[in-house]
PDB file of N, CA and C in Angstrom:
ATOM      1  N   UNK A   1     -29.665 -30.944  -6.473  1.00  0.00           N
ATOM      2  CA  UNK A   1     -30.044 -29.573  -6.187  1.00  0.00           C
ATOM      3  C   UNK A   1     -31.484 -29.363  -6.662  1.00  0.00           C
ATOM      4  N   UNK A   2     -31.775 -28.883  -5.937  1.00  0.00           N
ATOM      5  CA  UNK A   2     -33.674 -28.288  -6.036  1.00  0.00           C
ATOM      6  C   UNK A   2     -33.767 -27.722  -7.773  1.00  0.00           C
ATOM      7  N   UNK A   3     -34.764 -27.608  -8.229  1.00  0.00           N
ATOM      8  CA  UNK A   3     -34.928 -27.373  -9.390  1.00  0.00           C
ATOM      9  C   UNK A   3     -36.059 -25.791  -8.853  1.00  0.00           C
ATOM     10  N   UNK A   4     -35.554 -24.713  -9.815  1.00  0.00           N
ATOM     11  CA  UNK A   4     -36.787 -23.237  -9.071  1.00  0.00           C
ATOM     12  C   UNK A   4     -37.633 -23.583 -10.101  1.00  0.00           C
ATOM     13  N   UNK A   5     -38.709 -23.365  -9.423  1.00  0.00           N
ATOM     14  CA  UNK A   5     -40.111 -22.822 -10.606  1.00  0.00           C
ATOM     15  C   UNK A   5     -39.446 -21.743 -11.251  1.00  0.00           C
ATOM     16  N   UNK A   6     -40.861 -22.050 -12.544  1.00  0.00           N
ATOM     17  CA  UNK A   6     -40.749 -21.099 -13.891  1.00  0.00           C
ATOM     18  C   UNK A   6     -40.770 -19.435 -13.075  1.00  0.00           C
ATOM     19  N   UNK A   7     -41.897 -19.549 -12.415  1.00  0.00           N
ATOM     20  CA  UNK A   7     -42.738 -17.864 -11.827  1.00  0.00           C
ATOM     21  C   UNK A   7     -41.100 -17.518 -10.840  1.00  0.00           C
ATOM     22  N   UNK A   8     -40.296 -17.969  -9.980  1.00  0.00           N
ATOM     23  CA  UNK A   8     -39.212 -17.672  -9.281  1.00  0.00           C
ATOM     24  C   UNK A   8     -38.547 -18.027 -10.255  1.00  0.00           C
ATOM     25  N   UNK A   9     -38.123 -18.061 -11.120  1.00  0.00           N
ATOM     26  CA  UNK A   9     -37.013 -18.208 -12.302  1.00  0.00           C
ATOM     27  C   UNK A   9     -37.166 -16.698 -13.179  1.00  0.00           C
ATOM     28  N   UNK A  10     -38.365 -16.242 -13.183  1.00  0.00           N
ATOM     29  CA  UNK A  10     -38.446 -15.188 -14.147  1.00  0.00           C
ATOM     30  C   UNK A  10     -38.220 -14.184 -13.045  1.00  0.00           C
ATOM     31  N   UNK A  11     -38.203 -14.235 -11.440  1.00  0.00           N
ATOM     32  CA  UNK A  11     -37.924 -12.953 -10.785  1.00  0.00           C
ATOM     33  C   UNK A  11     -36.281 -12.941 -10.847  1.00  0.00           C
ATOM     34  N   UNK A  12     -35.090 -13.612 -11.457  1.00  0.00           N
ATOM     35  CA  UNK A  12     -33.670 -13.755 -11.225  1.00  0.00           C
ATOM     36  C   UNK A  12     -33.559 -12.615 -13.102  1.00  0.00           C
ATOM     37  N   UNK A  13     -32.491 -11.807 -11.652  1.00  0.00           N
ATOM     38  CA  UNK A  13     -31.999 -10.683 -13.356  1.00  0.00           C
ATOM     39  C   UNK A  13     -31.762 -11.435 -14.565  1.00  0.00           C
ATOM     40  N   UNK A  14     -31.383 -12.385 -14.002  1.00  0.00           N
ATOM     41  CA  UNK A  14     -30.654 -13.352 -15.764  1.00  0.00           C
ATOM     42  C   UNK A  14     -31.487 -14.276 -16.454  1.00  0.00           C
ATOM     43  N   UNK A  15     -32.518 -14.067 -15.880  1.00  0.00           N
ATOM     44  CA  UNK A  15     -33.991 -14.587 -16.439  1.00  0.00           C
ATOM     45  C   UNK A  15     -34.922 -13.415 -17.499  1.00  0.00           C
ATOM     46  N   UNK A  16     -34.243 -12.250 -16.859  1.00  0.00           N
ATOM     47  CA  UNK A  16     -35.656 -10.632 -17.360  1.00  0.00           C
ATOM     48  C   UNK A  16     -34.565 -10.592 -18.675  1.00  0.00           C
ATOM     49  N   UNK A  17     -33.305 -10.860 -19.283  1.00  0.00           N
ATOM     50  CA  UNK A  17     -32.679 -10.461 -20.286  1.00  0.00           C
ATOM     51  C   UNK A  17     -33.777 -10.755 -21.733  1.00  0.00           C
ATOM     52  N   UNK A  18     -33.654  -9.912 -22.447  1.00  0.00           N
ATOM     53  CA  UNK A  18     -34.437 -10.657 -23.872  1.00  0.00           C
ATOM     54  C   UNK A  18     -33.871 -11.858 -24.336  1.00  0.00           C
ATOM     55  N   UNK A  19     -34.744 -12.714 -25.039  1.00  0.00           N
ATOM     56  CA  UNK A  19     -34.526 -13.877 -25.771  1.00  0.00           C
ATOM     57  C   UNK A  19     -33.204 -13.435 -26.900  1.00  0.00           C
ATOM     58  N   UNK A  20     -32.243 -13.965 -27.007  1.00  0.00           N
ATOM     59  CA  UNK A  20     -30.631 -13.736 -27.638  1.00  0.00           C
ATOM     60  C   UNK A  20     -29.890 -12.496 -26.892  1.00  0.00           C
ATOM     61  N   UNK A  21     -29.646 -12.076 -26.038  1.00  0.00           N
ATOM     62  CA  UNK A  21     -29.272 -11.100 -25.274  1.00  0.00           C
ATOM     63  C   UNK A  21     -28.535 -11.285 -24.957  1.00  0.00           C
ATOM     64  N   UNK A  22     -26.930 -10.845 -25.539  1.00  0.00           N
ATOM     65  CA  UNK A  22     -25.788 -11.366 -24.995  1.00  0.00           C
ATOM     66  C   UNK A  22     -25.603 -11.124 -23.352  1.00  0.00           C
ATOM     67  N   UNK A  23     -25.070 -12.188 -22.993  1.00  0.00           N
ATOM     68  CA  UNK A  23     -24.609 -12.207 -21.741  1.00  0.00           C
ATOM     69  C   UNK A  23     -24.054 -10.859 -20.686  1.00  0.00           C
ATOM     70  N   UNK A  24     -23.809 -10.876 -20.003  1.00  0.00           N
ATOM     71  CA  UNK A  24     -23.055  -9.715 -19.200  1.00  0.00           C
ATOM     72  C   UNK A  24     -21.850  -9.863 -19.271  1.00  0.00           C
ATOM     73  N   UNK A  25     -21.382  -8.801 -19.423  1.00  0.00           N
ATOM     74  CA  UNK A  25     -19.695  -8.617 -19.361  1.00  0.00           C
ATOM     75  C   UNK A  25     -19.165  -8.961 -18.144  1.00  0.00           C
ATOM     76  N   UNK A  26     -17.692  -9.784 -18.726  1.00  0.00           N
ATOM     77  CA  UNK A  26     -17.239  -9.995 -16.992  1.00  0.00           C
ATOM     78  C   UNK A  26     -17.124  -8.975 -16.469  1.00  0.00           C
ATOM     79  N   UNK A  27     -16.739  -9.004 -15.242  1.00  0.00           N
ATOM     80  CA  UNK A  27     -16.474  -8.431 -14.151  1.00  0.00           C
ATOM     81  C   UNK A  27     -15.227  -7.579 -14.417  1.00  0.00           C
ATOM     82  N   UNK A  28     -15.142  -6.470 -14.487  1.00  0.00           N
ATOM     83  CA  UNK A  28     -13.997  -5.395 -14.294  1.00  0.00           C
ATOM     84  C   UNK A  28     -13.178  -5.589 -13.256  1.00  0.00           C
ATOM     85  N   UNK A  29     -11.572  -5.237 -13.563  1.00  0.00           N
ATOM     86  CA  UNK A  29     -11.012  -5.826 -12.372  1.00  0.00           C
ATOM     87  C   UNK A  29     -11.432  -4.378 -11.401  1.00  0.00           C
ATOM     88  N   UNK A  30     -11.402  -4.354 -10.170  1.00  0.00           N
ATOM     89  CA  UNK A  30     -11.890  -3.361  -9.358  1.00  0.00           C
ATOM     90  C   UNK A  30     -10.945  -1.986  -9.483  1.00  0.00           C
ATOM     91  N   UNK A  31     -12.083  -0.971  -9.577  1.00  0.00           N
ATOM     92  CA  UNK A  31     -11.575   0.187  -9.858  1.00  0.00           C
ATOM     93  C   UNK A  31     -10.594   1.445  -9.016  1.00  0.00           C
ATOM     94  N   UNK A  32      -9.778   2.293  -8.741  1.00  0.00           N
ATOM     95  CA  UNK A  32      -9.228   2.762  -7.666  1.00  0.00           C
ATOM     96  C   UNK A  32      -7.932   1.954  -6.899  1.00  0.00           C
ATOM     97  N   UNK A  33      -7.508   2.624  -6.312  1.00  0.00           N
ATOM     98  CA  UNK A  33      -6.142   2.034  -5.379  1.00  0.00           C
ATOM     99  C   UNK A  33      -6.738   1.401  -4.142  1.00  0.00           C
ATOM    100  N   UNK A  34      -5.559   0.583  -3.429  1.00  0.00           N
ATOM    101  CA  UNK A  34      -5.546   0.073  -2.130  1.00  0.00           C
ATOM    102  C   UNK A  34      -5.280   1.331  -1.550  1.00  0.00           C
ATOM    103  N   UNK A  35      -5.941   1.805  -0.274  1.00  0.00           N
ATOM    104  CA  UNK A  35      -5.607   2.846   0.491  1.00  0.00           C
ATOM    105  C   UNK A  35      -4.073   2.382   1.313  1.00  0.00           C
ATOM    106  N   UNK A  36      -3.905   0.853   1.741  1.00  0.00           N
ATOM    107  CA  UNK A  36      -2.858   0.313   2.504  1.00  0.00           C
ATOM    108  C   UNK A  36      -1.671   0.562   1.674  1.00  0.00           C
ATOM    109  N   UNK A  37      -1.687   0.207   0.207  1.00  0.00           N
ATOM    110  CA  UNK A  37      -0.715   0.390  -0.766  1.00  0.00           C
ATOM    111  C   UNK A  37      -0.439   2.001  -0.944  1.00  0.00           C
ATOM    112  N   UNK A  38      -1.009   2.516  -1.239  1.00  0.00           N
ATOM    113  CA  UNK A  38      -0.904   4.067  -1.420  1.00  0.00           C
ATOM    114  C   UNK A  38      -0.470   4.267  -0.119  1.00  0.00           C
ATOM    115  N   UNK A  39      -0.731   4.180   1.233  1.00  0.00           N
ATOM    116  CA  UNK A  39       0.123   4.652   2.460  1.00  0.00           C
ATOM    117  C   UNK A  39       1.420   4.021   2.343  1.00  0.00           C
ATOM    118  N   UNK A  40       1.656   2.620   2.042  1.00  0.00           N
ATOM    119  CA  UNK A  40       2.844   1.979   2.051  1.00  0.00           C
ATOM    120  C   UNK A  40       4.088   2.517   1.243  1.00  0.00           C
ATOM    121  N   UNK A  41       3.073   3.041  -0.206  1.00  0.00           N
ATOM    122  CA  UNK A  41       4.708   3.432  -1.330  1.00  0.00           C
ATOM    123  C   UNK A  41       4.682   5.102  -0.493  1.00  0.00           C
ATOM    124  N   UNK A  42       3.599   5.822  -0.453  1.00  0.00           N
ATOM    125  CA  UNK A  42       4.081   7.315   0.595  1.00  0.00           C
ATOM    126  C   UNK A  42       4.891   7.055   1.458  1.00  0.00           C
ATOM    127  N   UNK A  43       4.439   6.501   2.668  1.00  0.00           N
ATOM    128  CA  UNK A  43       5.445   6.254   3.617  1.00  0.00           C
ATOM    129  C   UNK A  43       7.205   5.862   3.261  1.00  0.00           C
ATOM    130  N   UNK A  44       7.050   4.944   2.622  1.00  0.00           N
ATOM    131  CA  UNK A  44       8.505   4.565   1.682  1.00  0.00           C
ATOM    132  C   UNK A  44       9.285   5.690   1.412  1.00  0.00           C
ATOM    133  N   UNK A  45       8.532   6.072   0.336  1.00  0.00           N
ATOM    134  CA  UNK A  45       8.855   7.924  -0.344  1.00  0.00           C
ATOM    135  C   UNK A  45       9.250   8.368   0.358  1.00  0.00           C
ATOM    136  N   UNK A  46       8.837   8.624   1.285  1.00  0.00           N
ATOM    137  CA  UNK A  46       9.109  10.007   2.430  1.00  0.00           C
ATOM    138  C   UNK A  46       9.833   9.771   3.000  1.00  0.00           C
ATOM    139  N   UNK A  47      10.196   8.273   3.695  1.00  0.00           N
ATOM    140  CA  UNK A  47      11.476   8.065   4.431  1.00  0.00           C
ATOM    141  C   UNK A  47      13.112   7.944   3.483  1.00  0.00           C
ATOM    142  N   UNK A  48      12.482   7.617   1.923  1.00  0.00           N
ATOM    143  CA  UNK A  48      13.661   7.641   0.875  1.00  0.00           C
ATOM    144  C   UNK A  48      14.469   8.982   0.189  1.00  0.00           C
ATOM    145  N   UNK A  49      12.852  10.413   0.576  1.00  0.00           N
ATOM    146  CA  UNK A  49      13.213  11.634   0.473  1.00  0.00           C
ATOM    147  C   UNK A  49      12.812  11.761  -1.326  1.00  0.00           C
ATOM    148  N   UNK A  50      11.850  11.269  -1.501  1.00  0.00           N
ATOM    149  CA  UNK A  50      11.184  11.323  -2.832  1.00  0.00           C
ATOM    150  C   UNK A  50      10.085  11.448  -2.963  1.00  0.00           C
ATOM    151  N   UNK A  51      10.293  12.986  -3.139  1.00  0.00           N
ATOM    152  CA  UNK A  51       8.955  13.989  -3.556  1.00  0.00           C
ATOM    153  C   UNK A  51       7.972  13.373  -4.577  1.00  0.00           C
ATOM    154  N   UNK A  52       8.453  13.478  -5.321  1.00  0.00           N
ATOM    155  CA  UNK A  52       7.735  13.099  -6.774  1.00  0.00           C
ATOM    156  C   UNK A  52       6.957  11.540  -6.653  1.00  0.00           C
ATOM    157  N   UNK A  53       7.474  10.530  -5.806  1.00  0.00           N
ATOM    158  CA  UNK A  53       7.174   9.485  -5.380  1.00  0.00           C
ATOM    159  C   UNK A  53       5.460   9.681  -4.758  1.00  0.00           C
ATOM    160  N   UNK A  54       5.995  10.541  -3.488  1.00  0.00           N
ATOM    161  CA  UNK A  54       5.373  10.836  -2.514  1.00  0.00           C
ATOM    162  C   UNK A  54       3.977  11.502  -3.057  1.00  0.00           C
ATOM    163  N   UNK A  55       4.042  12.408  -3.877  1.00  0.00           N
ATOM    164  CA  UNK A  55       2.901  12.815  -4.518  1.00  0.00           C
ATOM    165  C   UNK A  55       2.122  12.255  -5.525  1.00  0.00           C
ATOM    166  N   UNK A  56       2.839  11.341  -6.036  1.00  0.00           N
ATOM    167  CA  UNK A  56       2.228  10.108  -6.830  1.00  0.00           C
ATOM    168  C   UNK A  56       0.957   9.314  -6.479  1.00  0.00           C
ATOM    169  N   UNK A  57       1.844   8.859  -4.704  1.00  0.00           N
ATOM    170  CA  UNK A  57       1.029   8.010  -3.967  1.00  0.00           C
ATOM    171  C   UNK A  57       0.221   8.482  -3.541  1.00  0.00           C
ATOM    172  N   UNK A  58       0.526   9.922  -2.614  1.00  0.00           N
ATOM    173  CA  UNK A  58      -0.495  10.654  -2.183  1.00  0.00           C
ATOM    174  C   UNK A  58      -1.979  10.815  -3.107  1.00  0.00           C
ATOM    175  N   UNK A  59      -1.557  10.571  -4.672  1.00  0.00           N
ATOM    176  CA  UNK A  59      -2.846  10.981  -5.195  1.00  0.00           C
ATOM    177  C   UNK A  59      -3.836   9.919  -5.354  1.00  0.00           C
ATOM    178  N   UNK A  60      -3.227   9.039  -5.332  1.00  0.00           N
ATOM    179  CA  UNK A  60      -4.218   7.373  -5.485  1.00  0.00           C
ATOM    180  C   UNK A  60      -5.616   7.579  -4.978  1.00  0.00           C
ATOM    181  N   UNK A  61      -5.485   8.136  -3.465  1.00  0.00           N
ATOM    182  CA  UNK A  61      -6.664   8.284  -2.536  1.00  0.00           C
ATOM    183  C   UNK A  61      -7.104   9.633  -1.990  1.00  0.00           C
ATOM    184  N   UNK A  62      -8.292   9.489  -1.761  1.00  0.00           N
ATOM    185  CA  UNK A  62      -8.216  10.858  -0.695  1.00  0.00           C
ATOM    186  C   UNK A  62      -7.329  11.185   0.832  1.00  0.00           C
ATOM    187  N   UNK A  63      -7.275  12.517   0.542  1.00  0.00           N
ATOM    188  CA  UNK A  63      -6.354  12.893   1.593  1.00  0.00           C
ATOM    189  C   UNK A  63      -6.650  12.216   3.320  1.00  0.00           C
ATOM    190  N   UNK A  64      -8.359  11.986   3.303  1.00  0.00           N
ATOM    191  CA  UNK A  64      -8.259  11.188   4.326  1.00  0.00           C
ATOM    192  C   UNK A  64      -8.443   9.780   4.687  1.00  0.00           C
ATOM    193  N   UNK A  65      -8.132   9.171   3.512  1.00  0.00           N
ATOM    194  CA  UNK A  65      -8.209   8.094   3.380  1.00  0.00           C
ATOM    195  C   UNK A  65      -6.904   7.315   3.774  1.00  0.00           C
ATOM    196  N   UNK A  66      -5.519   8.425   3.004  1.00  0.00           N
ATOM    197  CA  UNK A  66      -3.874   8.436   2.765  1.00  0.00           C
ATOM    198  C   UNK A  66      -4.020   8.485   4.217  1.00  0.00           C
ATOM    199  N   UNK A  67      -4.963   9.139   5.097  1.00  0.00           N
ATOM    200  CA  UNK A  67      -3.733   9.687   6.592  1.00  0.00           C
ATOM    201  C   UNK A  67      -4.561   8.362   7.475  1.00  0.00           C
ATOM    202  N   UNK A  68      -5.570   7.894   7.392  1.00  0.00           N
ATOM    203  CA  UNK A  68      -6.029   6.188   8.510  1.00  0.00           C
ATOM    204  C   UNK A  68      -4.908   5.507   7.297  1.00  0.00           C
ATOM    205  N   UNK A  69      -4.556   4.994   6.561  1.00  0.00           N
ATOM    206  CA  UNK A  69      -3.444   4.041   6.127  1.00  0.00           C
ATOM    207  C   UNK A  69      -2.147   4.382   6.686  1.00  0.00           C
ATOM    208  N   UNK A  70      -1.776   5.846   6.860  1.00  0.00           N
ATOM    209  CA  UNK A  70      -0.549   5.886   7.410  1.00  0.00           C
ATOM    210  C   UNK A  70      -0.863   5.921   8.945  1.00  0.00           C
ATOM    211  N   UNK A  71      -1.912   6.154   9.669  1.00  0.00           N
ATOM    212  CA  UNK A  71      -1.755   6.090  11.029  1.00  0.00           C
ATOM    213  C   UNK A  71      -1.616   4.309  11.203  1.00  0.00           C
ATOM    214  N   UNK A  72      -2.475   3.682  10.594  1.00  0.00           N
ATOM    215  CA  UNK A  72      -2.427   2.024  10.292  1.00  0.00           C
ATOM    216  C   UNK A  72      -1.192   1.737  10.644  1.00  0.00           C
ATOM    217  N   UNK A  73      -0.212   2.605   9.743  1.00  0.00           N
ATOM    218  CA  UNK A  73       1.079   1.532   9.095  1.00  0.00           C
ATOM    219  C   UNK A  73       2.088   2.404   9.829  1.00  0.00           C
ATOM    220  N   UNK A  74       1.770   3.317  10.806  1.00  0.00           N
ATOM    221  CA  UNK A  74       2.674   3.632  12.067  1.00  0.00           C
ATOM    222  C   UNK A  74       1.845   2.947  13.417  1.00  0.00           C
ATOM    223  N   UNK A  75       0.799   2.368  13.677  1.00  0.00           N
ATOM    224  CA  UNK A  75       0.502   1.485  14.299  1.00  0.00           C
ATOM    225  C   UNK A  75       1.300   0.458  14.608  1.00  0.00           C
ATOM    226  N   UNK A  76       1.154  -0.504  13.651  1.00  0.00           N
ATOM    227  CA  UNK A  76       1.619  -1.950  13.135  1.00  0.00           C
ATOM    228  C   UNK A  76       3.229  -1.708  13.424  1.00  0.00           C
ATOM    229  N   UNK A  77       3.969  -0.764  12.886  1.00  0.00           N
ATOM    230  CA  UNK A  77       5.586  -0.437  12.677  1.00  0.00           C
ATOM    231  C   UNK A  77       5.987  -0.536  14.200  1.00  0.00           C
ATOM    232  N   UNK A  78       5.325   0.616  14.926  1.00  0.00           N
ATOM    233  CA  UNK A  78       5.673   0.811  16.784  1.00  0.00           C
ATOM    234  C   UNK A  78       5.134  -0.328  17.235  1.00  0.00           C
ATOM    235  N   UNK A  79       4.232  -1.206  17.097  1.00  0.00           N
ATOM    236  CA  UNK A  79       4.124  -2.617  17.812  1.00  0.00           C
ATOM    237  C   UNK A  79       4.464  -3.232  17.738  1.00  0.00           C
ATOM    238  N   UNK A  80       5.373  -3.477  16.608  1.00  0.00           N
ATOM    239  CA  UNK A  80       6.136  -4.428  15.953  1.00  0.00           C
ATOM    240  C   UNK A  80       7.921  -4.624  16.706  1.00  0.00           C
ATOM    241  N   UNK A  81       8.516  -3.006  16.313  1.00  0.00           N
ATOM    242  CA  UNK A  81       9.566  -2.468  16.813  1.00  0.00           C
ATOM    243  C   UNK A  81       9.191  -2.516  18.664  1.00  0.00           C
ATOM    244  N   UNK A  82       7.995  -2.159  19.346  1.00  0.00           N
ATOM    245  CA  UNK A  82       7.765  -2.744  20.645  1.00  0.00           C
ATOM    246  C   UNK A  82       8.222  -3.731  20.813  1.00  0.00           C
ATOM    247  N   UNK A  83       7.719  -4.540  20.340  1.00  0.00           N
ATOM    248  CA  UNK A  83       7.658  -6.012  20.793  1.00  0.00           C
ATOM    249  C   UNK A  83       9.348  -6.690  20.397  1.00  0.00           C
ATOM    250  N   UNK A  84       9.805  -6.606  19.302  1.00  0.00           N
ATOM    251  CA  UNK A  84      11.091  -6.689  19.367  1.00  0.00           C
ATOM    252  C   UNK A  84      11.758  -6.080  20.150  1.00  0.00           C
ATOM    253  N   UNK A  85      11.868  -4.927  20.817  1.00  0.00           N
ATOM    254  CA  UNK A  85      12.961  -4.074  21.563  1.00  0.00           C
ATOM    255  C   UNK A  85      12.327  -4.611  23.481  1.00  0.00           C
ATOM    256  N   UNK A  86      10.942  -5.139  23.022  1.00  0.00           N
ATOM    257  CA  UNK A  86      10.458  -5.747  24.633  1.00  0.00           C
ATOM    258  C   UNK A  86      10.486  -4.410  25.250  1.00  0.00           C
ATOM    259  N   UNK A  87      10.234  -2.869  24.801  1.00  0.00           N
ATOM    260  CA  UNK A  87       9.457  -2.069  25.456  1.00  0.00           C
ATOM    261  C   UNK A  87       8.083  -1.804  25.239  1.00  0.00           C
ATOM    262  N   UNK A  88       7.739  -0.864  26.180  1.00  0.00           N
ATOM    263  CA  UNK A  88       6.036  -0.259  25.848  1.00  0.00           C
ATOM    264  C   UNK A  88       6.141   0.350  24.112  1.00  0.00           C
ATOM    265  N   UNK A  89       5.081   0.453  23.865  1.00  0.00           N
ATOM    266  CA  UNK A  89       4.969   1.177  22.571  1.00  0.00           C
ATOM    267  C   UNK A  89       5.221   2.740  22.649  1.00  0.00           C
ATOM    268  N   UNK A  90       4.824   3.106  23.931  1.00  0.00           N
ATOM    269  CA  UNK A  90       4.597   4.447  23.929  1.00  0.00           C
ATOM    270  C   UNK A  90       6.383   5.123  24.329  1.00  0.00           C
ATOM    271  N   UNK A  91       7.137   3.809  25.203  1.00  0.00           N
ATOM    272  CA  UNK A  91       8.788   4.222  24.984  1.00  0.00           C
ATOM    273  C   UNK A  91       9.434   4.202  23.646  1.00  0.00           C
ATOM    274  N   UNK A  92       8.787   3.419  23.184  1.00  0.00           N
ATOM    275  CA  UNK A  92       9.253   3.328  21.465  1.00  0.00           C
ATOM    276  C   UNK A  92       9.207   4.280  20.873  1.00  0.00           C
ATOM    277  N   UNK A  93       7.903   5.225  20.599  1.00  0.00           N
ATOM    278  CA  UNK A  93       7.521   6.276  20.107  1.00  0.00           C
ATOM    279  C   UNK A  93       8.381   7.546  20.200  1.00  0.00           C
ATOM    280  N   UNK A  94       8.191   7.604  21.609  1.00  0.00           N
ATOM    281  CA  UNK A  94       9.347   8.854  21.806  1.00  0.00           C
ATOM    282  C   UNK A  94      10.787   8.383  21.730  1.00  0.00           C
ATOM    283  N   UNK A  95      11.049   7.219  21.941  1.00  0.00           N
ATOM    284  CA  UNK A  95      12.501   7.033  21.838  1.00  0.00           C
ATOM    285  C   UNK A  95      13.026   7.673  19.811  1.00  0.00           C
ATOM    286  N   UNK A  96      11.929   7.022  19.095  1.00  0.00           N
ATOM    287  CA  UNK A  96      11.774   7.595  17.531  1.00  0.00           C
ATOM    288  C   UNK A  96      11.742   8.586  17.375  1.00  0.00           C
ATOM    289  N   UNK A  97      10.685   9.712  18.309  1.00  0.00           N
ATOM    290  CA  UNK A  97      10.720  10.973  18.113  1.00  0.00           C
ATOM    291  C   UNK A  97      12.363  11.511  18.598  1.00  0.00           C
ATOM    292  N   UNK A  98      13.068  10.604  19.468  1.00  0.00           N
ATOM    293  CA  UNK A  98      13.802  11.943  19.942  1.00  0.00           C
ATOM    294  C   UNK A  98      13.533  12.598  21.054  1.00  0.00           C
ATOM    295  N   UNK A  99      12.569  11.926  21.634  1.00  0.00           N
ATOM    296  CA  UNK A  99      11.786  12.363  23.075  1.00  0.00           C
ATOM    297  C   UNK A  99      12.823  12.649  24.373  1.00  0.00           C
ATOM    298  N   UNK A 100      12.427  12.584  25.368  1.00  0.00           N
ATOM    299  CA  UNK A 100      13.049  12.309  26.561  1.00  0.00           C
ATOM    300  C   UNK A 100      12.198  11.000  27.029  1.00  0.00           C
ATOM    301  N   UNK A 101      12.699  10.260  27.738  1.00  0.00           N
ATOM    302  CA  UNK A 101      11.604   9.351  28.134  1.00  0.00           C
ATOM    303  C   UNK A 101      10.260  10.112  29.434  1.00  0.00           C
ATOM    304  N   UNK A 102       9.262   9.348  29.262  1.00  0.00           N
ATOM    305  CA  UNK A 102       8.402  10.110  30.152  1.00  0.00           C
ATOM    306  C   UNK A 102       8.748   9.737  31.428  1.00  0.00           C
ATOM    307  N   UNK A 103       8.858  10.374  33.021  1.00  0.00           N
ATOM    308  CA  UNK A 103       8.622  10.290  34.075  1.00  0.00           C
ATOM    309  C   UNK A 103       7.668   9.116  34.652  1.00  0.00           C
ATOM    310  N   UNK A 104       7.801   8.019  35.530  1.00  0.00           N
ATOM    311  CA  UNK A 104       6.813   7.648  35.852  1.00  0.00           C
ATOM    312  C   UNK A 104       6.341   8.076  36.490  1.00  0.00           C
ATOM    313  N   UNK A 105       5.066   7.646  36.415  1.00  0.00           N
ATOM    314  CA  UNK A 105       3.680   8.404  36.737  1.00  0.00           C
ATOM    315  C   UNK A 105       2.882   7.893  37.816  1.00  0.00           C
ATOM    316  N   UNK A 106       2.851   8.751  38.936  1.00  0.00           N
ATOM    317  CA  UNK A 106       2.675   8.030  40.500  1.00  0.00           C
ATOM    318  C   UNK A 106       1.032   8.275  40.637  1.00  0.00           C
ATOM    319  N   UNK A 107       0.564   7.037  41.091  1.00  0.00           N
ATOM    320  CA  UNK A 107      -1.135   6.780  41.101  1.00  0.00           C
ATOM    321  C   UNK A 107      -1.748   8.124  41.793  1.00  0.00           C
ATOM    322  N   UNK A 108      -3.050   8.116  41.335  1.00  0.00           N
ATOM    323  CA  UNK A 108      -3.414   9.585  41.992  1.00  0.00           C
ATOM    324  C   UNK A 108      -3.889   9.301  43.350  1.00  0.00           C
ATOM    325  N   UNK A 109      -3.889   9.962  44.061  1.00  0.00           N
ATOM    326  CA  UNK A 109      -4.229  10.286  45.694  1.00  0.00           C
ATOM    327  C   UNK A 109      -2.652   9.060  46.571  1.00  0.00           C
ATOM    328  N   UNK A 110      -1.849   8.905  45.891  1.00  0.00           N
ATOM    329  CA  UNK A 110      -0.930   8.065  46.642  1.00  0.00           C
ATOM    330  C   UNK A 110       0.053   8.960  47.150  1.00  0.00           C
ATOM    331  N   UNK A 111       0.796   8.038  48.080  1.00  0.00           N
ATOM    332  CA  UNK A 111       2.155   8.784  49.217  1.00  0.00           C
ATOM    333  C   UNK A 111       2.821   9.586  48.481  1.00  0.00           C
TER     334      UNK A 111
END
């Protein structure tokens, strides 16, 4: 491996420390929640009917942070349940809601 000059050795942060200058502290483990995790134990909660759960998780993140993890993890769930049941996603959906199924839908300007 290349050896740096002295003059590019003194521009590296760990070069500008004073002479006996203890080292840098490791690395903190990273601060804050997974937004995926915090949607995952909410979602859980809510389908288990546990409030106290639910507001737990809810607080990890911001409120709009909590609602792209749960649209995520009702994404992934209906494509998943699609693809096993071998319908559209969008029959899936309403079949979950309780829907009616939709009408098909005849091309525009046709017989």
């Amino acid at each position: 491996m290349a050896r740096v000059p002295g003059k590019l050795r003194g521009l590296l942060p760990s070069a500008r420390r004073a002479p006996g200058a203890e080292a840098p502290a490791p690395a903190r483990p990273r601060q804050g929640h997974n937004l995926f995790e915090a949607a995952a134990e909410y979602v859980a909660a809510c389908a288990e009917d546990d409030q106290a759960r639910a507001e737990e998780a809810a607080s990890r993140v911001s409120p709009g942070m909590l609602s792209f993890g749960v649209n995520e993890l009702a994404c992934r769930a209906l494509l998943t349940l699609a693809r096993e049941r071998n319908e559209s996603p969008g029959a899936v959906a309403r079949s979950l809601l309780g829907l009616r199924e939709e009408p098909a839908r005849h091309p525009a300007g046709g017989a």
